[in-house]
PDB file of N, CA and C in Angstrom:
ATOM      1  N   UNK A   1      -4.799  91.532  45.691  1.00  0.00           N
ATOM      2  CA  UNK A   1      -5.098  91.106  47.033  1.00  0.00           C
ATOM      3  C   UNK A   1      -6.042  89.899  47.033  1.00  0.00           C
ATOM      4  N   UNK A   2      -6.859  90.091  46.211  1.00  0.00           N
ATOM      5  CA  UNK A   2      -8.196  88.686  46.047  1.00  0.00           C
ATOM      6  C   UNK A   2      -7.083  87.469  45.563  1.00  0.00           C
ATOM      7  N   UNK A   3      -6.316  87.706  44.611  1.00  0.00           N
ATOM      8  CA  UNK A   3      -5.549  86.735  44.114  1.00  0.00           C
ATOM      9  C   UNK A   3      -4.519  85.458  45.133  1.00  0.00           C
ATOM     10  N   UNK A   4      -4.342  87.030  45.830  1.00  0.00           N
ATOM     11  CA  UNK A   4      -3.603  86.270  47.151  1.00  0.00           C
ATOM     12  C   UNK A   4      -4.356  85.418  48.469  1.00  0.00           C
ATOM     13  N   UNK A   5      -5.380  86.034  48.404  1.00  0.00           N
ATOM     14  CA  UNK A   5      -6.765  85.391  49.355  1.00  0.00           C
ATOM     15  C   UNK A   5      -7.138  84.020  48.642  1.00  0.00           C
ATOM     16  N   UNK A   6      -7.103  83.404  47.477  1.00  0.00           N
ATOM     17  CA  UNK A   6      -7.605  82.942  46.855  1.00  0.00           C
ATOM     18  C   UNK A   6      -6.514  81.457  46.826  1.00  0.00           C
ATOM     19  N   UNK A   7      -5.371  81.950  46.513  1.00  0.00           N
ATOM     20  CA  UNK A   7      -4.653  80.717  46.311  1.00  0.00           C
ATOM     21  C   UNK A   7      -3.913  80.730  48.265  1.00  0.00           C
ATOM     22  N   UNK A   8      -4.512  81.369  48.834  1.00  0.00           N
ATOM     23  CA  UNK A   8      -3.869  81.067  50.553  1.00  0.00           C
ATOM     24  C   UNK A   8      -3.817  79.517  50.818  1.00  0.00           C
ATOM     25  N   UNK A   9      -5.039  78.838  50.251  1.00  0.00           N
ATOM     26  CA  UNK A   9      -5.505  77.547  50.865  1.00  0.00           C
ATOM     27  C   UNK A   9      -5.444  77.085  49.475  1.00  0.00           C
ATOM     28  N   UNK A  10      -4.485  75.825  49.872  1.00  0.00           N
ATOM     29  CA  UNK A  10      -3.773  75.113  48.322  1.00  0.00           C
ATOM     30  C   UNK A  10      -5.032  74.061  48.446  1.00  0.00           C
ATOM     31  N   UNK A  11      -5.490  73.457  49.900  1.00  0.00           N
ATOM     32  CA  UNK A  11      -6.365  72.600  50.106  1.00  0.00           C
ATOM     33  C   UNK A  11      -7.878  72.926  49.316  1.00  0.00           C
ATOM     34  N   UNK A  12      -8.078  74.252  49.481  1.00  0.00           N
ATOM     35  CA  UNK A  12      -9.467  74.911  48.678  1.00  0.00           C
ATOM     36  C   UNK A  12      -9.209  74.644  47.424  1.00  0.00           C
ATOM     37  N   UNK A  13      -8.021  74.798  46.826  1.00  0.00           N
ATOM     38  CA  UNK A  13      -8.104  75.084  45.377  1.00  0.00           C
ATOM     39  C   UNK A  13      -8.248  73.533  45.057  1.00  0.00           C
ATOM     40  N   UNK A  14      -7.424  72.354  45.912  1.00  0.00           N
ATOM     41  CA  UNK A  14      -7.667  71.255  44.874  1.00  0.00           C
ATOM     42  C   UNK A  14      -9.033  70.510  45.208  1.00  0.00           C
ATOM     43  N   UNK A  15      -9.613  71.568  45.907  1.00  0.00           N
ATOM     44  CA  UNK A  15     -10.840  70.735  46.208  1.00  0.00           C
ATOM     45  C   UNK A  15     -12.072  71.307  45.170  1.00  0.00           C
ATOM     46  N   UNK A  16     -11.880  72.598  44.633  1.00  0.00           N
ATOM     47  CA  UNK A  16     -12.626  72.796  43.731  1.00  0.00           C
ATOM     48  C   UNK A  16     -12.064  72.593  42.580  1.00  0.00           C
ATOM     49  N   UNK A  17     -11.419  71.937  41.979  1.00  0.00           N
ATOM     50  CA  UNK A  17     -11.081  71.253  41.101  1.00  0.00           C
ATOM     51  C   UNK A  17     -11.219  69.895  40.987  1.00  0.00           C
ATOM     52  N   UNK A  18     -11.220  68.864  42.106  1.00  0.00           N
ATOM     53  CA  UNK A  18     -11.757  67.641  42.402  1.00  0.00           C
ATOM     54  C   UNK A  18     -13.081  67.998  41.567  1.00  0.00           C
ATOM     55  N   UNK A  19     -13.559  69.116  42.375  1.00  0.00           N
ATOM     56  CA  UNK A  19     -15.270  68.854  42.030  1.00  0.00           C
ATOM     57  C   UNK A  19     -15.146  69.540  40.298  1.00  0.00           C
ATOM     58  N   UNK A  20     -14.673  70.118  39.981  1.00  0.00           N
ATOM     59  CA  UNK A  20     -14.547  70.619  38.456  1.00  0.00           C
ATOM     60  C   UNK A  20     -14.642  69.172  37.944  1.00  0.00           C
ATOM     61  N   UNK A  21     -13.343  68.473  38.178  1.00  0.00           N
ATOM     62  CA  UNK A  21     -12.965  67.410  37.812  1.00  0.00           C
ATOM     63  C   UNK A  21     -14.444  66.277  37.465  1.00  0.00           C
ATOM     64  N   UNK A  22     -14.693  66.308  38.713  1.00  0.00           N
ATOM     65  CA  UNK A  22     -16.222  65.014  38.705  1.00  0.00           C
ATOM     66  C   UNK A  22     -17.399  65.713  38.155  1.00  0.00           C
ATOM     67  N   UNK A  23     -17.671  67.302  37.838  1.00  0.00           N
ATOM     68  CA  UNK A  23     -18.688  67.507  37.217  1.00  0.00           C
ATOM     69  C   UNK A  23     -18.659  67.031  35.744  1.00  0.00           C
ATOM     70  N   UNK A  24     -17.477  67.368  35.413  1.00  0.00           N
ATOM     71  CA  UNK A  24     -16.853  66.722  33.525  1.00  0.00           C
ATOM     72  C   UNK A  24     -16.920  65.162  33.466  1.00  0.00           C
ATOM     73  N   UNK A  25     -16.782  64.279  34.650  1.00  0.00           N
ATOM     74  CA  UNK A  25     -16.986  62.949  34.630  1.00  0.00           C
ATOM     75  C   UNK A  25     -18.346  62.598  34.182  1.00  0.00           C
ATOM     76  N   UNK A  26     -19.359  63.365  35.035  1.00  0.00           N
ATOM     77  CA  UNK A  26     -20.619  63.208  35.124  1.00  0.00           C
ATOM     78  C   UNK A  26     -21.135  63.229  33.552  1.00  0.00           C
ATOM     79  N   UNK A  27     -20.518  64.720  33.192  1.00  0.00           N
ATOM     80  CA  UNK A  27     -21.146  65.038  31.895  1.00  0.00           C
ATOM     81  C   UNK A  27     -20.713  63.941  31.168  1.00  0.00           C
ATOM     82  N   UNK A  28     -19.576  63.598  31.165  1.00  0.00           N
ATOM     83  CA  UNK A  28     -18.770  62.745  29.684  1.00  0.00           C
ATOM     84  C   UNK A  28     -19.491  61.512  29.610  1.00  0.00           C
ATOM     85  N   UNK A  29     -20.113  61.111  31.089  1.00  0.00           N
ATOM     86  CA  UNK A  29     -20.430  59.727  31.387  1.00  0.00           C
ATOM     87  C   UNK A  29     -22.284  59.565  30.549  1.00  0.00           C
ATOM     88  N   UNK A  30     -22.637  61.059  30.814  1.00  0.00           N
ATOM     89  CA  UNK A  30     -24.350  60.864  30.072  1.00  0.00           C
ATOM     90  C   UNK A  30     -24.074  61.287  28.642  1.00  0.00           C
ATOM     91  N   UNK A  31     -22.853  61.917  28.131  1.00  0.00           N
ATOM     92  CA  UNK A  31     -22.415  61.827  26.397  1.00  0.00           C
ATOM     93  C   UNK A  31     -22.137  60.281  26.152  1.00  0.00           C
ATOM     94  N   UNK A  32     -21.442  59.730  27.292  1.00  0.00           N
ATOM     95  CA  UNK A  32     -21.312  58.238  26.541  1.00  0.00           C
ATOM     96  C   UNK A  32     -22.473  57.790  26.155  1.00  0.00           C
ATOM     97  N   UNK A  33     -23.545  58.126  27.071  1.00  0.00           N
ATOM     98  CA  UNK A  33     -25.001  57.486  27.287  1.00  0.00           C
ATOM     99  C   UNK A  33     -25.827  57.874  25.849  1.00  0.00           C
ATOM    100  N   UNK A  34     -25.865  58.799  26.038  1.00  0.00           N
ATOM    101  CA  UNK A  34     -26.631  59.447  24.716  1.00  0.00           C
ATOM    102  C   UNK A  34     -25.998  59.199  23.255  1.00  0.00           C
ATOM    103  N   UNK A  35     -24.453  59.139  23.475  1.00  0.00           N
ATOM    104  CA  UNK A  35     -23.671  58.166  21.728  1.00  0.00           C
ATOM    105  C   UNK A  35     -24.228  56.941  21.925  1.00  0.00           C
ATOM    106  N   UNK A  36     -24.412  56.544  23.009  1.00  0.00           N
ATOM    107  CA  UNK A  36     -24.728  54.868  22.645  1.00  0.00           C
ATOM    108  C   UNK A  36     -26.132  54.480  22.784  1.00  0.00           C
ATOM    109  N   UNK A  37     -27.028  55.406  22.947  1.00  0.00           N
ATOM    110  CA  UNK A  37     -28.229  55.056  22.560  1.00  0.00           C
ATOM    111  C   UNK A  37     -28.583  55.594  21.051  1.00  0.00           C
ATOM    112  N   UNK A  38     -27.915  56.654  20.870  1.00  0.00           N
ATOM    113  CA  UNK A  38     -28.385  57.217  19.388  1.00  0.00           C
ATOM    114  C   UNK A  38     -27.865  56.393  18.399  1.00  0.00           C
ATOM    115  N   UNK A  39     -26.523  55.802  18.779  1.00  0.00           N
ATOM    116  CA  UNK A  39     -25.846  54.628  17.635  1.00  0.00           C
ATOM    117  C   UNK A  39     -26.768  53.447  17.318  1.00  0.00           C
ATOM    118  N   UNK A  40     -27.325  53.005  18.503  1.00  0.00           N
ATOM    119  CA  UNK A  40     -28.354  51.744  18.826  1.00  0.00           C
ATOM    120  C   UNK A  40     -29.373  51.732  18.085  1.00  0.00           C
ATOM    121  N   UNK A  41     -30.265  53.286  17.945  1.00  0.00           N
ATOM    122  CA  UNK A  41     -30.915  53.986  17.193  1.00  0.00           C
ATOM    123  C   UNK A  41     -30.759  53.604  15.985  1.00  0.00           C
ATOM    124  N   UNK A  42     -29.659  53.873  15.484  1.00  0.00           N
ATOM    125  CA  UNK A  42     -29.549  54.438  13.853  1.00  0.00           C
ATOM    126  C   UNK A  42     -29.265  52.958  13.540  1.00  0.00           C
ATOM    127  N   UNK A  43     -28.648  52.171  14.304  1.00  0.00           N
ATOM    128  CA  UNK A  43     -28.479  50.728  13.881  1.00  0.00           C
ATOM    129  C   UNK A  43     -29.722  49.633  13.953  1.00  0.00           C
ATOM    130  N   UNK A  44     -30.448  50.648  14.463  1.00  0.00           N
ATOM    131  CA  UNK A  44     -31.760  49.439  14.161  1.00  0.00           C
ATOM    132  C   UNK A  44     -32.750  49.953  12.955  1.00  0.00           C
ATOM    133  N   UNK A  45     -32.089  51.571  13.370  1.00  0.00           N
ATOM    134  CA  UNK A  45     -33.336  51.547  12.288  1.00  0.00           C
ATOM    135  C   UNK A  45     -32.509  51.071  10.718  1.00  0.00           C
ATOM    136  N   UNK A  46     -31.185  51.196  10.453  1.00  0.00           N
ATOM    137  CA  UNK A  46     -30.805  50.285   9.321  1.00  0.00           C
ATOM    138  C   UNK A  46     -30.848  48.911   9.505  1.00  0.00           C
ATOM    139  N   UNK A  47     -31.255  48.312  10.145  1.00  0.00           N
ATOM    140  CA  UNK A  47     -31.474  46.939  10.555  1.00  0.00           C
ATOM    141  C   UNK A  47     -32.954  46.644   9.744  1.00  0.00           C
ATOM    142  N   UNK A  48     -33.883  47.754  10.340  1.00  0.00           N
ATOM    143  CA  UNK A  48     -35.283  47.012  10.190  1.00  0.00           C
ATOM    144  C   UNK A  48     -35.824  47.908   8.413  1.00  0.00           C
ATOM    145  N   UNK A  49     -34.533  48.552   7.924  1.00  0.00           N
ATOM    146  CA  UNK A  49     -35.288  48.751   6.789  1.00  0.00           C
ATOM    147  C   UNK A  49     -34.028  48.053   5.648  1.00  0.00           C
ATOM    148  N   UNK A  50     -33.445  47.424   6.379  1.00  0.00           N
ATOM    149  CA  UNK A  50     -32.910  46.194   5.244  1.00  0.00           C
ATOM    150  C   UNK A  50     -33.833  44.785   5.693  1.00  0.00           C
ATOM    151  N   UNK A  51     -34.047  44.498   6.343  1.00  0.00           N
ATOM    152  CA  UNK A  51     -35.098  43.382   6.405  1.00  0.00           C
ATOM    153  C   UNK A  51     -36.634  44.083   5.454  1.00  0.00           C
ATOM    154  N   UNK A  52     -36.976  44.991   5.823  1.00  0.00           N
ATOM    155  CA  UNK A  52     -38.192  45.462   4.757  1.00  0.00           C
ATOM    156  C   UNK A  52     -37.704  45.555   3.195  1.00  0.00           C
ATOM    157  N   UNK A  53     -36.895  45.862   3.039  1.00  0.00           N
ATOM    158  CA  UNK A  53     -35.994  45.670   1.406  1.00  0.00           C
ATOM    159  C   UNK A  53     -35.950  44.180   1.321  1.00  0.00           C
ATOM    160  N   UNK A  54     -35.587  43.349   1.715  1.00  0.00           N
ATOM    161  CA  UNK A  54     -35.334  41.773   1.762  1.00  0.00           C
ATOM    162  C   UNK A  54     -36.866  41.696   1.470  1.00  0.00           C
ATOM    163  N   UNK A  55     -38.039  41.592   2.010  1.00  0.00           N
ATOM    164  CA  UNK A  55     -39.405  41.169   2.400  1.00  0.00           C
ATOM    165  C   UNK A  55     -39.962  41.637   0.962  1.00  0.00           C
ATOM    166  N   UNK A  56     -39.204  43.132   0.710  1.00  0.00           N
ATOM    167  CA  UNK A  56     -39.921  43.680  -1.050  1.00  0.00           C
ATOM    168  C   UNK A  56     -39.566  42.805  -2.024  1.00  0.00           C
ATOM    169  N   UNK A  57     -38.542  42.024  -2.132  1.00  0.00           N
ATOM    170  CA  UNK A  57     -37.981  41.532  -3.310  1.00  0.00           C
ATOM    171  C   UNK A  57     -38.107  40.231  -3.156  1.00  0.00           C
ATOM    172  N   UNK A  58     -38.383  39.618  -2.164  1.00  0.00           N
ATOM    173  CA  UNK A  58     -39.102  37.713  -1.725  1.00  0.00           C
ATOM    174  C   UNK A  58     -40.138  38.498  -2.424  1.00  0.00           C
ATOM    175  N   UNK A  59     -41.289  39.164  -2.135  1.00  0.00           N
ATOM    176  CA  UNK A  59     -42.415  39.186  -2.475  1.00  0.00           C
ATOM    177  C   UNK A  59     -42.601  39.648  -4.238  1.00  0.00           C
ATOM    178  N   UNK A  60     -41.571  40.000  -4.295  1.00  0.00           N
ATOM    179  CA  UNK A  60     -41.466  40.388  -6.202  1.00  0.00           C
ATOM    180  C   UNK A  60     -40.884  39.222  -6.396  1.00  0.00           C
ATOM    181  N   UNK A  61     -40.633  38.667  -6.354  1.00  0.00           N
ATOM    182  CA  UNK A  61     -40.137  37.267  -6.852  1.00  0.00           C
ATOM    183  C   UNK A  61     -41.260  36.444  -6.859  1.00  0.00           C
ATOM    184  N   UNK A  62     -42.232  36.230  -5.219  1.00  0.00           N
ATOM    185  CA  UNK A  62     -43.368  35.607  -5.234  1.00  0.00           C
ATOM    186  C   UNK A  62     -44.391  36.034  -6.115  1.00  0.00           C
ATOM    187  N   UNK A  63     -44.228  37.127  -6.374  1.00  0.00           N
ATOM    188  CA  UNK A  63     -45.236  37.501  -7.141  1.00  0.00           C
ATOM    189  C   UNK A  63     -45.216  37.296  -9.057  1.00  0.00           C
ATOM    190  N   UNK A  64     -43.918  37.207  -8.820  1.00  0.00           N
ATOM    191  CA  UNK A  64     -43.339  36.762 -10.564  1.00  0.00           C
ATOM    192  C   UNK A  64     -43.705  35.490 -10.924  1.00  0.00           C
ATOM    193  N   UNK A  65     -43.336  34.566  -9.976  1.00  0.00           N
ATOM    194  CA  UNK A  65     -43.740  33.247  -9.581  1.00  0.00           C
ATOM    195  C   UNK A  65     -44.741  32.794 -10.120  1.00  0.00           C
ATOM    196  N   UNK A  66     -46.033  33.470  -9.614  1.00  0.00           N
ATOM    197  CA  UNK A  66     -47.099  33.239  -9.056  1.00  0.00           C
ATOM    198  C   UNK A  66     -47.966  33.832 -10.592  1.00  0.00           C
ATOM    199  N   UNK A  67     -47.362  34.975 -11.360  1.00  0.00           N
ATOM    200  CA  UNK A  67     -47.865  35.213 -12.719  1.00  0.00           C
ATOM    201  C   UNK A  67     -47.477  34.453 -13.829  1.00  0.00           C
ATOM    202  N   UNK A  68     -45.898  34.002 -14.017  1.00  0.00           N
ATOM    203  CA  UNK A  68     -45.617  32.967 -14.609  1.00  0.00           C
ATOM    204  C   UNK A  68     -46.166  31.626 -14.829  1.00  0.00           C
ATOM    205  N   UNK A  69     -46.439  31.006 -13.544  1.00  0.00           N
ATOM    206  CA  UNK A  69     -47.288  30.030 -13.351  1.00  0.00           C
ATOM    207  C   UNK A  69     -48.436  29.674 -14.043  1.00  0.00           C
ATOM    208  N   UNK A  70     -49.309  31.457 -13.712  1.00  0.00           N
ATOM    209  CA  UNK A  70     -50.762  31.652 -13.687  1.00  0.00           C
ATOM    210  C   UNK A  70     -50.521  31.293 -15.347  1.00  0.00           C
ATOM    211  N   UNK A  71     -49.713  32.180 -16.233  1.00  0.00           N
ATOM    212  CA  UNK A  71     -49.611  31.906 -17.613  1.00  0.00           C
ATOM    213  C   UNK A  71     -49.378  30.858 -18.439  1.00  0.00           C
ATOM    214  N   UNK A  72     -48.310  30.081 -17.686  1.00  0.00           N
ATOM    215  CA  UNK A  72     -48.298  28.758 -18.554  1.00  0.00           C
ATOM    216  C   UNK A  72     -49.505  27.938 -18.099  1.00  0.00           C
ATOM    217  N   UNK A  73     -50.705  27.916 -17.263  1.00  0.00           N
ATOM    218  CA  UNK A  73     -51.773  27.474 -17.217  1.00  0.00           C
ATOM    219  C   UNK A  73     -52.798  27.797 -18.392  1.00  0.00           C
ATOM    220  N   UNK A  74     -52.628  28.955 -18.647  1.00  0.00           N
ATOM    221  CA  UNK A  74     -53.383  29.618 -19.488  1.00  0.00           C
ATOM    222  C   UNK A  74     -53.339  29.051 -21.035  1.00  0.00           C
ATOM    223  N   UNK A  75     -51.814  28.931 -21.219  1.00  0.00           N
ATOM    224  CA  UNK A  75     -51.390  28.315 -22.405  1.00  0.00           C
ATOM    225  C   UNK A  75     -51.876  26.839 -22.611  1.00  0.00           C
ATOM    226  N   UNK A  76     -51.813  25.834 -21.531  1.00  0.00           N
ATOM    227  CA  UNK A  76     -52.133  25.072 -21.378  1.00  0.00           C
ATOM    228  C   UNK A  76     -53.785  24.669 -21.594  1.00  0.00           C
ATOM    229  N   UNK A  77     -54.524  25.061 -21.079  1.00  0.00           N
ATOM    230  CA  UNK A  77     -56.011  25.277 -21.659  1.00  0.00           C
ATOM    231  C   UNK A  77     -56.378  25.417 -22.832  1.00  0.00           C
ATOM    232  N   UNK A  78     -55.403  26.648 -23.863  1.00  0.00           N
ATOM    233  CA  UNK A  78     -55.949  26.698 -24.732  1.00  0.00           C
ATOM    234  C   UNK A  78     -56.192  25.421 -25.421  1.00  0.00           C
TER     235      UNK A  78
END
């Protein structure tokens, strides 16, 4: 009997399904939100620790540089 009460009004049913419909919009629309800030995330933070890897190995180089140098001075003096 509820079953039959229920689907009486074809207009009720597609109207709570409209709204089914736009609550899943809503959601899917703040999952887009949240993949594309967490991607943004993870892409910067591999962004800013390959520039800190780059900055380690200029500076081991500068620093090789900078002992090499210091040594053939040394040689030089004697």
């Amino acid at each position: 009997m509820t079953s039959a009460i229920a689907y009486e009004n074809p207009d009720h049913r597609m109207q709570s399904s409209d709204m089914l419909i736009s609550k899943n919009y809503h959601i899917r629309q703040w999952l887009v939100i949240v993949g594309l800030v967490t991607i943004g995330l993870l892409l910067s933070v591999i962004f800013i620790n390959c520039i800190l890897r780059i900055r380690r190995v200029y500076r081991r180089i500068e620093l090789d540089e900078e002992k090499g140098s210091s040594a053939c001075t040394q040689y030089e003096n004697v």
